[in-house]
N, C-alpha and C. Protein backbone atom coordinates (compact mmCIF):
# COMPACT_ATOMS: atom_id res chain seq x y z
N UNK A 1 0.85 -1.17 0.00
CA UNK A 1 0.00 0.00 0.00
C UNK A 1 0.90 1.23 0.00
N UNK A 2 0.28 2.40 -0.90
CA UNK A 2 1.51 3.52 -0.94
C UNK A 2 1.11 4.33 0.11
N UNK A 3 1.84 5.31 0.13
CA UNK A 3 1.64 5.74 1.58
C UNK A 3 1.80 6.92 1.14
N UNK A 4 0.42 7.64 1.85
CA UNK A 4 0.26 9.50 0.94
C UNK A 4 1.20 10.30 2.13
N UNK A 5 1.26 10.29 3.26
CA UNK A 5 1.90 10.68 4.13
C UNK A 5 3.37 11.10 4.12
N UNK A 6 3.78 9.50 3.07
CA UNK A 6 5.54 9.60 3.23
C UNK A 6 5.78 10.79 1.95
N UNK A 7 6.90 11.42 2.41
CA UNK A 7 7.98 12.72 1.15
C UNK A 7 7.67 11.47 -0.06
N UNK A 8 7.85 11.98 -1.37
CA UNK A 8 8.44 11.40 -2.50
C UNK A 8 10.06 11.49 -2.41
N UNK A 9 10.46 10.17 -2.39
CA UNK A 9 11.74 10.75 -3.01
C UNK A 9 12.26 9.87 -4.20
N UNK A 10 13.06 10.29 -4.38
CA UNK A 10 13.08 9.71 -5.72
C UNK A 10 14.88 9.39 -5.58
N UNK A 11 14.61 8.13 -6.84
CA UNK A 11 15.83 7.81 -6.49
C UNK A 11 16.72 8.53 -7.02
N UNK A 12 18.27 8.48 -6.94
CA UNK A 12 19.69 9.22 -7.60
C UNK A 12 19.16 9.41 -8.72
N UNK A 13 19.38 10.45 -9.11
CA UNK A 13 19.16 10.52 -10.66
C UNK A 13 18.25 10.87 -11.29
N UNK A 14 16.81 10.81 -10.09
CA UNK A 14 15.04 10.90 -10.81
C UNK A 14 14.90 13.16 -10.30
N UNK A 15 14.09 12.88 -11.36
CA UNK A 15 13.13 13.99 -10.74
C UNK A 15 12.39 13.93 -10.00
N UNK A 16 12.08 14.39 -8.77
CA UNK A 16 11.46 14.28 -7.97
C UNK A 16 9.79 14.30 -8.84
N UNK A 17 9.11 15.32 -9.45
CA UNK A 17 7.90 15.51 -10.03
C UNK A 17 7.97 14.43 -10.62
N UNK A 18 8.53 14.13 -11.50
CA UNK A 18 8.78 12.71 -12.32
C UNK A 18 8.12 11.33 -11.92
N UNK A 19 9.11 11.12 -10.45
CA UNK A 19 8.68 9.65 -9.27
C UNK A 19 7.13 10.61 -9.05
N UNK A 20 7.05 11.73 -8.95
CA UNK A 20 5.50 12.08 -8.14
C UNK A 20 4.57 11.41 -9.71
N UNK A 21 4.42 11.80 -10.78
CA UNK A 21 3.57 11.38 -11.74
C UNK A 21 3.34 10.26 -12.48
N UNK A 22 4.31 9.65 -11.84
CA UNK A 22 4.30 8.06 -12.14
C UNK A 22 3.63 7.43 -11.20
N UNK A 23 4.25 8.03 -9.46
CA UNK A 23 2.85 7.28 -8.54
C UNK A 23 1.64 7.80 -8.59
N UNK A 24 1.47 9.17 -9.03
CA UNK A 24 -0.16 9.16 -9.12
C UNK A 24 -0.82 8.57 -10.67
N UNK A 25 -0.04 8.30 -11.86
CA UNK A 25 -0.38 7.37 -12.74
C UNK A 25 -0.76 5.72 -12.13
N UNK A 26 -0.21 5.44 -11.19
CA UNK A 26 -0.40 3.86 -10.97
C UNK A 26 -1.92 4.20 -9.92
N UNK A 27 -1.66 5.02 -9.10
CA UNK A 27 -2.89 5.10 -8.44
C UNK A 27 -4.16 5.05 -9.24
N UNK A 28 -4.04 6.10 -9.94
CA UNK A 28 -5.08 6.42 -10.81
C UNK A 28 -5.41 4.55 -11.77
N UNK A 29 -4.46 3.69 -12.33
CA UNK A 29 -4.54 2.47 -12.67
C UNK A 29 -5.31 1.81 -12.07
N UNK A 30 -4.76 1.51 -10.36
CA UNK A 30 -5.37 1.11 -9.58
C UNK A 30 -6.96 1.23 -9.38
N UNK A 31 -7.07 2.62 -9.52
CA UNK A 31 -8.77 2.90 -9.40
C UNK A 31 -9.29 2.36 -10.54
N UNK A 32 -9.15 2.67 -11.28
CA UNK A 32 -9.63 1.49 -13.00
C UNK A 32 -9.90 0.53 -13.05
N UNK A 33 -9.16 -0.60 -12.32
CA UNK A 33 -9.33 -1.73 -11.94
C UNK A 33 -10.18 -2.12 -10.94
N UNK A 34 -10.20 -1.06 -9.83
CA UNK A 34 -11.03 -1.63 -8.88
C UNK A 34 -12.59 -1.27 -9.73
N UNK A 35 -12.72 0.02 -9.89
CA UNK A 35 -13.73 0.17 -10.65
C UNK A 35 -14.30 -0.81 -11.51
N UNK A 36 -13.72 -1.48 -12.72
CA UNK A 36 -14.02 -2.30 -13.75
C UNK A 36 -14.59 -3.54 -12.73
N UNK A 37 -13.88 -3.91 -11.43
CA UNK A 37 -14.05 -5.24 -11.10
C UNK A 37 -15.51 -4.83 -10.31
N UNK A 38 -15.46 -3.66 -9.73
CA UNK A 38 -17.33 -3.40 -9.10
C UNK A 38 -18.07 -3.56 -9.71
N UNK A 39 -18.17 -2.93 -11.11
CA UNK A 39 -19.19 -2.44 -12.28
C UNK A 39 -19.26 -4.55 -12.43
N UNK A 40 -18.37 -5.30 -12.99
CA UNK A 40 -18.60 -6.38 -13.25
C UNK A 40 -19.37 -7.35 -11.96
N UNK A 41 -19.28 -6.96 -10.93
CA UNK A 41 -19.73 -7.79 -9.88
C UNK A 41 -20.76 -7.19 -9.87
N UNK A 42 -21.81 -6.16 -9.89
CA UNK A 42 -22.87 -5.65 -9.82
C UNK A 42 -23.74 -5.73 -11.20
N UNK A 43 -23.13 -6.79 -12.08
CA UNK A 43 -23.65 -7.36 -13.16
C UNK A 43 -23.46 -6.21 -14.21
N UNK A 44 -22.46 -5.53 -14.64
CA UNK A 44 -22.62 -4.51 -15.43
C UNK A 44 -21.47 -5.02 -16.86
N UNK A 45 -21.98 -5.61 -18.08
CA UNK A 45 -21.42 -5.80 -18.93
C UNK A 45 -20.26 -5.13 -19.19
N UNK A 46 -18.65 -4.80 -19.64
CA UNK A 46 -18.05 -4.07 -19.83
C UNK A 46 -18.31 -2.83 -21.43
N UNK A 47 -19.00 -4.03 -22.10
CA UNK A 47 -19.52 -3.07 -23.28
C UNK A 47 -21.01 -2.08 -23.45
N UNK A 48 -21.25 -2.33 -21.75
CA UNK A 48 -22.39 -1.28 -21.61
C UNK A 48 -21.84 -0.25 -20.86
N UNK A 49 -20.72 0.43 -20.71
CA UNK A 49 -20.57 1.54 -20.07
C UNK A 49 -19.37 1.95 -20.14
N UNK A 50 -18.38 3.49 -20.27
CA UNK A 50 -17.55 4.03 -19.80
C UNK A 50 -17.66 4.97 -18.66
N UNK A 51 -15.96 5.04 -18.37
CA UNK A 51 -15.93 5.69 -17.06
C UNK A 51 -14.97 6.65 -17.22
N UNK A 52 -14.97 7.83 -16.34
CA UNK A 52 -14.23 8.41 -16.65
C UNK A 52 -13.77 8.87 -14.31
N UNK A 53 -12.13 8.62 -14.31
CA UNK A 53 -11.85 9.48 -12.95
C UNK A 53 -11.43 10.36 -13.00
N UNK A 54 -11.91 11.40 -12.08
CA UNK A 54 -11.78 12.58 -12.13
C UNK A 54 -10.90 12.92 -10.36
N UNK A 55 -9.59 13.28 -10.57
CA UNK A 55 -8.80 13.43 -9.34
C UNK A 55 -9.56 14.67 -8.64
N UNK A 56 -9.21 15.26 -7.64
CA UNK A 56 -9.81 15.80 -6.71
C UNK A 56 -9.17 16.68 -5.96
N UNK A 57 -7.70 15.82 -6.29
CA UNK A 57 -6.57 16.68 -5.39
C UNK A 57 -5.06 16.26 -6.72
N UNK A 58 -4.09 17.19 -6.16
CA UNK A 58 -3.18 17.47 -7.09
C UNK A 58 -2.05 15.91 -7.48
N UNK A 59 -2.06 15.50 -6.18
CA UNK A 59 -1.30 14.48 -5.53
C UNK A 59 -2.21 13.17 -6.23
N UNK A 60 -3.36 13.05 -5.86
CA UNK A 60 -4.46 11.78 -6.74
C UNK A 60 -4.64 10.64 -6.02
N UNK A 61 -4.83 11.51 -4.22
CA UNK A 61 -5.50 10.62 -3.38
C UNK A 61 -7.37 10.60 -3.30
N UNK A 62 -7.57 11.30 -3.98
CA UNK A 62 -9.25 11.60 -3.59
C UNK A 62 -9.44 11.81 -5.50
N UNK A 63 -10.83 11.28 -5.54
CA UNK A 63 -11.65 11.09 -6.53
C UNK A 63 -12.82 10.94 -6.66
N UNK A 64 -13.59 11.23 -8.24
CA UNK A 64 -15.15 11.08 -8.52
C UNK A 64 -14.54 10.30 -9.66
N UNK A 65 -15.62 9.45 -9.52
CA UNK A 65 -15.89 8.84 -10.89
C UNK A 65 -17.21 8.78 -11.32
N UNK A 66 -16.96 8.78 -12.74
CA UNK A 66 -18.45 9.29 -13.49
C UNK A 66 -18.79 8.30 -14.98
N UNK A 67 -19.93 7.69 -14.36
CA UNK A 67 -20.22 6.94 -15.09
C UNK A 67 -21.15 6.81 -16.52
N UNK A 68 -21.00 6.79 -17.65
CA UNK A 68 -21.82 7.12 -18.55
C UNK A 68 -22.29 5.63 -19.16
N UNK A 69 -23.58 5.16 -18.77
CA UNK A 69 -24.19 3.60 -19.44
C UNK A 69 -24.60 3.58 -20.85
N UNK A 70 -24.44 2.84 -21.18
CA UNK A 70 -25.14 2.41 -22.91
C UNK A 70 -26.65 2.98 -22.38
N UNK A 71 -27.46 2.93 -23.53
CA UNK A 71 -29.19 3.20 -23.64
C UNK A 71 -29.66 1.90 -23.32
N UNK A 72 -28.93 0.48 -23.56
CA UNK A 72 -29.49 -0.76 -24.01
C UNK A 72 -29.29 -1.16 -21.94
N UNK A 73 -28.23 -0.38 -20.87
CA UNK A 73 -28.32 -0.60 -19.74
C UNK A 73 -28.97 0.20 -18.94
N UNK A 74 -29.89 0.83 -19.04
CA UNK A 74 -30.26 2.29 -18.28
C UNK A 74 -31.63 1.58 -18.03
N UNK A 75 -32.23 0.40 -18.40
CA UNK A 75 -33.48 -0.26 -18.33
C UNK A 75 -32.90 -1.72 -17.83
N UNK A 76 -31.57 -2.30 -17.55
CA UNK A 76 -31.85 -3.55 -17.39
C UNK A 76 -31.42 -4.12 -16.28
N UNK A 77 -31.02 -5.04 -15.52
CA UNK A 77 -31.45 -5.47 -14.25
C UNK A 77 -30.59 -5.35 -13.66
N UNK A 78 -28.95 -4.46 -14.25
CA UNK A 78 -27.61 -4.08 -13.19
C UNK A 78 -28.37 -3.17 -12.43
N UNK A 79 -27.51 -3.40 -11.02
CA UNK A 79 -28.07 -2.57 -10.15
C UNK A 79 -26.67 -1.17 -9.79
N UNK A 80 -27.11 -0.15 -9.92
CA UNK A 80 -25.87 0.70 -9.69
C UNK A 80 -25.60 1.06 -8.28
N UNK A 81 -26.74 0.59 -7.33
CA UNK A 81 -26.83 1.12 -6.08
C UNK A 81 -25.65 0.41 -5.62
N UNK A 82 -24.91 -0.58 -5.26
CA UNK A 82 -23.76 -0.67 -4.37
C UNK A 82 -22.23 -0.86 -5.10
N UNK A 83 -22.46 0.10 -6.63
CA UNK A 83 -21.47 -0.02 -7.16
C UNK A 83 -20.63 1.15 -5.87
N UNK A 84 -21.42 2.27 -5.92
CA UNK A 84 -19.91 3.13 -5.26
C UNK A 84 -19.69 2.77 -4.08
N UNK A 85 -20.36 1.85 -3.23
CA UNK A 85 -19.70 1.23 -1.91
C UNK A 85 -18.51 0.52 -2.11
N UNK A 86 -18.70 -0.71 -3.50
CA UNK A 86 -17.85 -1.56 -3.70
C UNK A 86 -16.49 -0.66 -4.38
N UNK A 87 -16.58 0.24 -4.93
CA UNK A 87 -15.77 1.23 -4.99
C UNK A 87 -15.09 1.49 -4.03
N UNK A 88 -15.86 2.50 -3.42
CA UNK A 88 -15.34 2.96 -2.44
C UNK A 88 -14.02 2.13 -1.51
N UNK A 89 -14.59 1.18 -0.92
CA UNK A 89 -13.96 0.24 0.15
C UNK A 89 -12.69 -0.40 -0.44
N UNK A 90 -12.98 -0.71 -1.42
CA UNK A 90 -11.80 -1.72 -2.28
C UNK A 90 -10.71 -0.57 -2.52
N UNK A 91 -11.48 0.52 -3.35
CA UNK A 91 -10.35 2.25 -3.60
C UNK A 91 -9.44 2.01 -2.31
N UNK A 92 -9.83 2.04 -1.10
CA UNK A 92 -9.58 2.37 0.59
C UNK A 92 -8.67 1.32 0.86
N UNK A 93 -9.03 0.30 0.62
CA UNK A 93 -8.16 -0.77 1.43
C UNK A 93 -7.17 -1.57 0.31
N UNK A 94 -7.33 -1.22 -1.15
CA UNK A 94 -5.90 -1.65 -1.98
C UNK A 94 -4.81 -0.37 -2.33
N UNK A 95 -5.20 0.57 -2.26
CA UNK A 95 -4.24 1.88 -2.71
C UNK A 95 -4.48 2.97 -1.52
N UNK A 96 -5.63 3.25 -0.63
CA UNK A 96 -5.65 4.65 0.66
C UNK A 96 -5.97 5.60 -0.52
N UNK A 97 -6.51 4.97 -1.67
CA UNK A 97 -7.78 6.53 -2.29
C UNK A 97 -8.89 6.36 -1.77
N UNK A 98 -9.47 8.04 -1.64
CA UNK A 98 -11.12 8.17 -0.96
C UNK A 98 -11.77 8.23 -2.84
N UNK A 99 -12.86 7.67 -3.07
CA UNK A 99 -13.70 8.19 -4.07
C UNK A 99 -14.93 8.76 -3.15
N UNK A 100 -15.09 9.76 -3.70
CA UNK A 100 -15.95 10.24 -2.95
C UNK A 100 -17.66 10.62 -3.46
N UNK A 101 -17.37 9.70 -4.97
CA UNK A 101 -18.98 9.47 -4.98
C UNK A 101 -18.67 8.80 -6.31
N UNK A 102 -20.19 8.52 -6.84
CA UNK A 102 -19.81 7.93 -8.49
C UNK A 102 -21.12 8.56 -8.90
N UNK A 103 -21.18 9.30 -9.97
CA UNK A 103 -22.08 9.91 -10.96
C UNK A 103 -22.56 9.23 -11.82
N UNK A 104 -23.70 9.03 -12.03
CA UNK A 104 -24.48 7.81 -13.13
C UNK A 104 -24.90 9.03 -14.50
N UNK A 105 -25.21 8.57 -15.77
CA UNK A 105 -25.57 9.52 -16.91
C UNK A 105 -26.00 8.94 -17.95
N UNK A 106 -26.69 9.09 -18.45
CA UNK A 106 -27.01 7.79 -20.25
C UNK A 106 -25.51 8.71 -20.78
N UNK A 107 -25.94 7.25 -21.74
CA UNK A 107 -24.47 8.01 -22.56
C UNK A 107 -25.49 9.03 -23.98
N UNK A 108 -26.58 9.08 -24.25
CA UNK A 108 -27.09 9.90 -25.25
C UNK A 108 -26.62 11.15 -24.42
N UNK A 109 -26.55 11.50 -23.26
CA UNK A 109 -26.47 12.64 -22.73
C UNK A 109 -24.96 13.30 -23.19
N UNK A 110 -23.92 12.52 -23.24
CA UNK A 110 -22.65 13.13 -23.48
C UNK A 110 -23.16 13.90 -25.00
N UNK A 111 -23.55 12.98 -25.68
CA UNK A 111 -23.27 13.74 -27.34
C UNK A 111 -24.44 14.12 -27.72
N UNK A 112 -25.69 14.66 -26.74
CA UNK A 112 -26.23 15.71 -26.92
C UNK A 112 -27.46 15.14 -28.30
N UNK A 113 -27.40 13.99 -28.32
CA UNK A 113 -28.82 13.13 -29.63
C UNK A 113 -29.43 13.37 -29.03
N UNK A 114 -30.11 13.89 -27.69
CA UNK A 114 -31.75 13.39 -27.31
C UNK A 114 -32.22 15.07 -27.48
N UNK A 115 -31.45 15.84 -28.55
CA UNK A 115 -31.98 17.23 -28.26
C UNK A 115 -33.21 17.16 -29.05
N UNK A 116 -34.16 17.98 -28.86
CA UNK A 116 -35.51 18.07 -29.90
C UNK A 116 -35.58 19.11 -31.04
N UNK A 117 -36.27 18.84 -31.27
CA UNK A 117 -36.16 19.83 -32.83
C UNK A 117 -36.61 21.16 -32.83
N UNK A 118 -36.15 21.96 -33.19
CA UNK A 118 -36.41 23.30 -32.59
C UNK A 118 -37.29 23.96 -33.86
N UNK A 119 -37.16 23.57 -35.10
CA UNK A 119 -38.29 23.81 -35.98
C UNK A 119 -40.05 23.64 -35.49
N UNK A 120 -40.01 22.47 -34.64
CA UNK A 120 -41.47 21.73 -34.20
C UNK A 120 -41.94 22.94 -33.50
C-alpha cells in the first residue's frame, strides 16, 4: 500500500515531479481496476458503459468517478446502487484513495442526440 503521508523521493538521478507522476499514474490504474471489477460484480457488462476518474486533489488521493451507461443498460437489471460502496472500500483498502462518490448519466447525454427539434 503507498503511503500519501511519506515525502516522495526519488531515487539518484530521478526527478522528484517525475517519481511524483508516475505514482499518481499507478494510483489512478489502480482505481480502473477496482472500478471495472465493481461495475462487473454488480452485473454490469463491460460493453455497456464508460468511465471516466476525475482526481480531486493534485497528488491523486481523492476522486469522482463518473459513469456514462449504454441506452441498451439504463433499463436492465444491473443494479448501480452498491457499485460506489464496492468502490469505495476496495479504492480504501488496496491503494488509501477516498472516491468520494460515483455519478451515473445515459451516454445519449454526453453527445447531446436526445436534443428536440427546434423547428417543431
Amino acid at each position: 500500500m503507498l503511503d500519501k503521508d511519506a515525502p516522495a523521493v526519488a531515487p539518484a538521478g530521478l526527478d522528484p515531479a517525475a517519481v511524483r507522476k508516475v505514482e499518481r499514474a499507478d494510483r489512478r490504474a489502480q482505481l480502473f481496476a477496482v472500478v471495472r471489477e465493481a461495475m462487473a460484480q454488480c452485473g454490469f457488462p463491460a460493453e455497456g458503459y464508460r468511465f471516466k476518474v476525475v482526481a480531486l486533489d493534485a497528488d491523486g488521493w481523492r476522486y469522482l468517478v463518473l459513469v456514462d451507461l449504454a441506452p441498451a443498460l439504463e433499463a436492465s437489471e444491473a443494479d448501480p446502487g452498491p457499485v460506489q460502496g464496492l468502490v469505495a472500500v476496495a479504492a480504501k483498502m488496496r491503494a488509501d484513495l477516498v472516491v468520494e462518490g460515483v455519478y451515473w448519466r445515459p451516454a445519449a447525454a454526453e453527445t447531446g442526440a436526445a436534443a428536440p427539434d427546434a423547428a417543431a
